[in-house]
C-alpha atoms as a PDB file:
ATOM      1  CA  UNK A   1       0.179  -3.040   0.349  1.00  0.00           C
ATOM      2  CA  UNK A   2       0.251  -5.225   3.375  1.00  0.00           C
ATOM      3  CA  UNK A   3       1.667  -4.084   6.841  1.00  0.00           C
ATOM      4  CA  UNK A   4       3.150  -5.682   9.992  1.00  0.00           C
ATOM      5  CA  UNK A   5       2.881  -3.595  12.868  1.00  0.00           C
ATOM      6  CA  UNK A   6       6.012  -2.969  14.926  1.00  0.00           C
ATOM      7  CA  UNK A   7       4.437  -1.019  17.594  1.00  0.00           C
ATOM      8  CA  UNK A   8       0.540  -0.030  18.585  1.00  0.00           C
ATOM      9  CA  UNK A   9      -0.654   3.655  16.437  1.00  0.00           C
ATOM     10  CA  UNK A  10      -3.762   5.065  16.631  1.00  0.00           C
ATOM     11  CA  UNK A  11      -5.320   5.987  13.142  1.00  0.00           C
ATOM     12  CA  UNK A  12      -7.958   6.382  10.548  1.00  0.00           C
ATOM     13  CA  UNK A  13     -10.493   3.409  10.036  1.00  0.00           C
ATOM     14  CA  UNK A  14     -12.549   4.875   7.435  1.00  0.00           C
ATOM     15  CA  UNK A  15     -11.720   7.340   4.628  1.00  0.00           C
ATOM     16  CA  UNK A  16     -12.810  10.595   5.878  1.00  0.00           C
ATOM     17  CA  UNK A  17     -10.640   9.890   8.648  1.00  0.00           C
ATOM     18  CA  UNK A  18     -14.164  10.296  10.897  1.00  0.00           C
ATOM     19  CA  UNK A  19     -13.342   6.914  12.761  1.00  0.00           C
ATOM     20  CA  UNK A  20     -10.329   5.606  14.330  1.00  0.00           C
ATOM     21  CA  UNK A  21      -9.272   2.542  15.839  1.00  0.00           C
ATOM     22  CA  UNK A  22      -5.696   1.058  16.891  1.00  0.00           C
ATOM     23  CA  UNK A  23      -3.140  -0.809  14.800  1.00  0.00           C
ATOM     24  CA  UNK A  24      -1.759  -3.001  17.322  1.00  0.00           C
ATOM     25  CA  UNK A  25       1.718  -3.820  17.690  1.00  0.00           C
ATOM     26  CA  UNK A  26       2.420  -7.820  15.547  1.00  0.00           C
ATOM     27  CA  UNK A  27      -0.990  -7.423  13.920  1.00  0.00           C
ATOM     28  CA  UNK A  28      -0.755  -7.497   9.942  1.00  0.00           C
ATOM     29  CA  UNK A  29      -2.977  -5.335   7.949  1.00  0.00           C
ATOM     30  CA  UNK A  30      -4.141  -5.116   4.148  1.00  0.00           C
ATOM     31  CA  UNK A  31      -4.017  -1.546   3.499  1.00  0.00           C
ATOM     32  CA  UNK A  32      -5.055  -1.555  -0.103  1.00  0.00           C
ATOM     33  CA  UNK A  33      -7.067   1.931  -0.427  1.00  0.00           C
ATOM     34  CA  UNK A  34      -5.263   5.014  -1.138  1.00  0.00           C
ATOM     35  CA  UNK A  35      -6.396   6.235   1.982  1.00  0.00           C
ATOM     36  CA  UNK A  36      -5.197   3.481   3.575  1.00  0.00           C
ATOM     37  CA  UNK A  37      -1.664   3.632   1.453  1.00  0.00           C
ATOM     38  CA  UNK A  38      -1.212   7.144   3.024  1.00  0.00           C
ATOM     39  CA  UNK A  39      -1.738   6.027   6.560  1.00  0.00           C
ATOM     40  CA  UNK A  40       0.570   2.768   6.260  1.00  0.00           C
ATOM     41  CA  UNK A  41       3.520   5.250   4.864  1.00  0.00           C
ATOM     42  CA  UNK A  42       2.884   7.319   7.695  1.00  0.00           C
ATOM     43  CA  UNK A  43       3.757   4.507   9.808  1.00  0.00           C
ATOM     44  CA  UNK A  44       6.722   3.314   7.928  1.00  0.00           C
ATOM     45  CA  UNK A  45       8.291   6.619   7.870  1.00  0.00           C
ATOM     46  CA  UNK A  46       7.356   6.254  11.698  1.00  0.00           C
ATOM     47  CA  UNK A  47       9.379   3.036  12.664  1.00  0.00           C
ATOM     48  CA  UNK A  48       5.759   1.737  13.676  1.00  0.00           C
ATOM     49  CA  UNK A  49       5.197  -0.514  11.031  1.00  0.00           C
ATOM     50  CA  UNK A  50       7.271  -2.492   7.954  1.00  0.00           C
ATOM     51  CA  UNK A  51       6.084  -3.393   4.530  1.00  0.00           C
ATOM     52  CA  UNK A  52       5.580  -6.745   4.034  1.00  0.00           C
ATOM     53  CA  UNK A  53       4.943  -9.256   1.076  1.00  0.00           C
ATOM     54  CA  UNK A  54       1.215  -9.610  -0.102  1.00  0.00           C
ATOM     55  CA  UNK A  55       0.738  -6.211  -1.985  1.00  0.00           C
ATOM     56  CA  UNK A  56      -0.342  -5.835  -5.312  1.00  0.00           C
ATOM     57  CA  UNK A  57       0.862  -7.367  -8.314  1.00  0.00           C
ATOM     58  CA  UNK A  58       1.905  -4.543 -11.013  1.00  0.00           C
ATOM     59  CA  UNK A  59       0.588  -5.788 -14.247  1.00  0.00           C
ATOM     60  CA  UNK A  60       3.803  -6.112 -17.126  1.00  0.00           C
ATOM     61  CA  UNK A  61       3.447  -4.646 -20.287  1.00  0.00           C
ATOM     62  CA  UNK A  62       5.453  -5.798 -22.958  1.00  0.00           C
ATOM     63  CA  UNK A  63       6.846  -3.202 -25.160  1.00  0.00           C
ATOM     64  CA  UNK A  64       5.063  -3.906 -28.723  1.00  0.00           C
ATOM     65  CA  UNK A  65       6.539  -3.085 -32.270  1.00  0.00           C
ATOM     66  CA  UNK A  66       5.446  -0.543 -34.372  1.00  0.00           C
ATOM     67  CA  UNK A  67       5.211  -0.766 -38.100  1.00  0.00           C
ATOM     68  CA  UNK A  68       5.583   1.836 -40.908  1.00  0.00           C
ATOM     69  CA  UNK A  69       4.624   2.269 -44.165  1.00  0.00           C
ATOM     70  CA  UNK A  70       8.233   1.978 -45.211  1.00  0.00           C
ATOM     71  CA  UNK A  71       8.459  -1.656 -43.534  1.00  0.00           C
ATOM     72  CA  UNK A  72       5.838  -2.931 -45.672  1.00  0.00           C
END
């Protein structure tokens, strides 16, 4: 997930949350750790940041037939 900071937040820089640092207002950030996926929805659901493009590609499956012994 990549962010776009709408306004300066302080928050976690590491993953024990031991370190912090400041997401400054404009700046874009990859946030592509689940830590860091918790933090950016924090700020979305703030009005400090918005989601934008450059996340992670979900891989497509497509569906795949099965056979029975009857369709032989």
């Amino acid at each position: 997930m990549k962010i776009k900071m709408t306004s300066t937040m302080k928050g976690a820089s590491n993953s024990m949350g031991t370190y912090t640092m400041d997401y400054l207002e404009g700046e874009s950030y990859d946030m592509d750790a689940g830590w860091q996926e918790d933090i950016a929805k924090v700020f979305i659901d703030n009005n400090a940041a918005q989601e934008v493009g450059g996340g992670k590609k979900k891989k497509v499956v497509s569906p795949v037939e099965t056979k029975t012994a009857a369709d032989k």
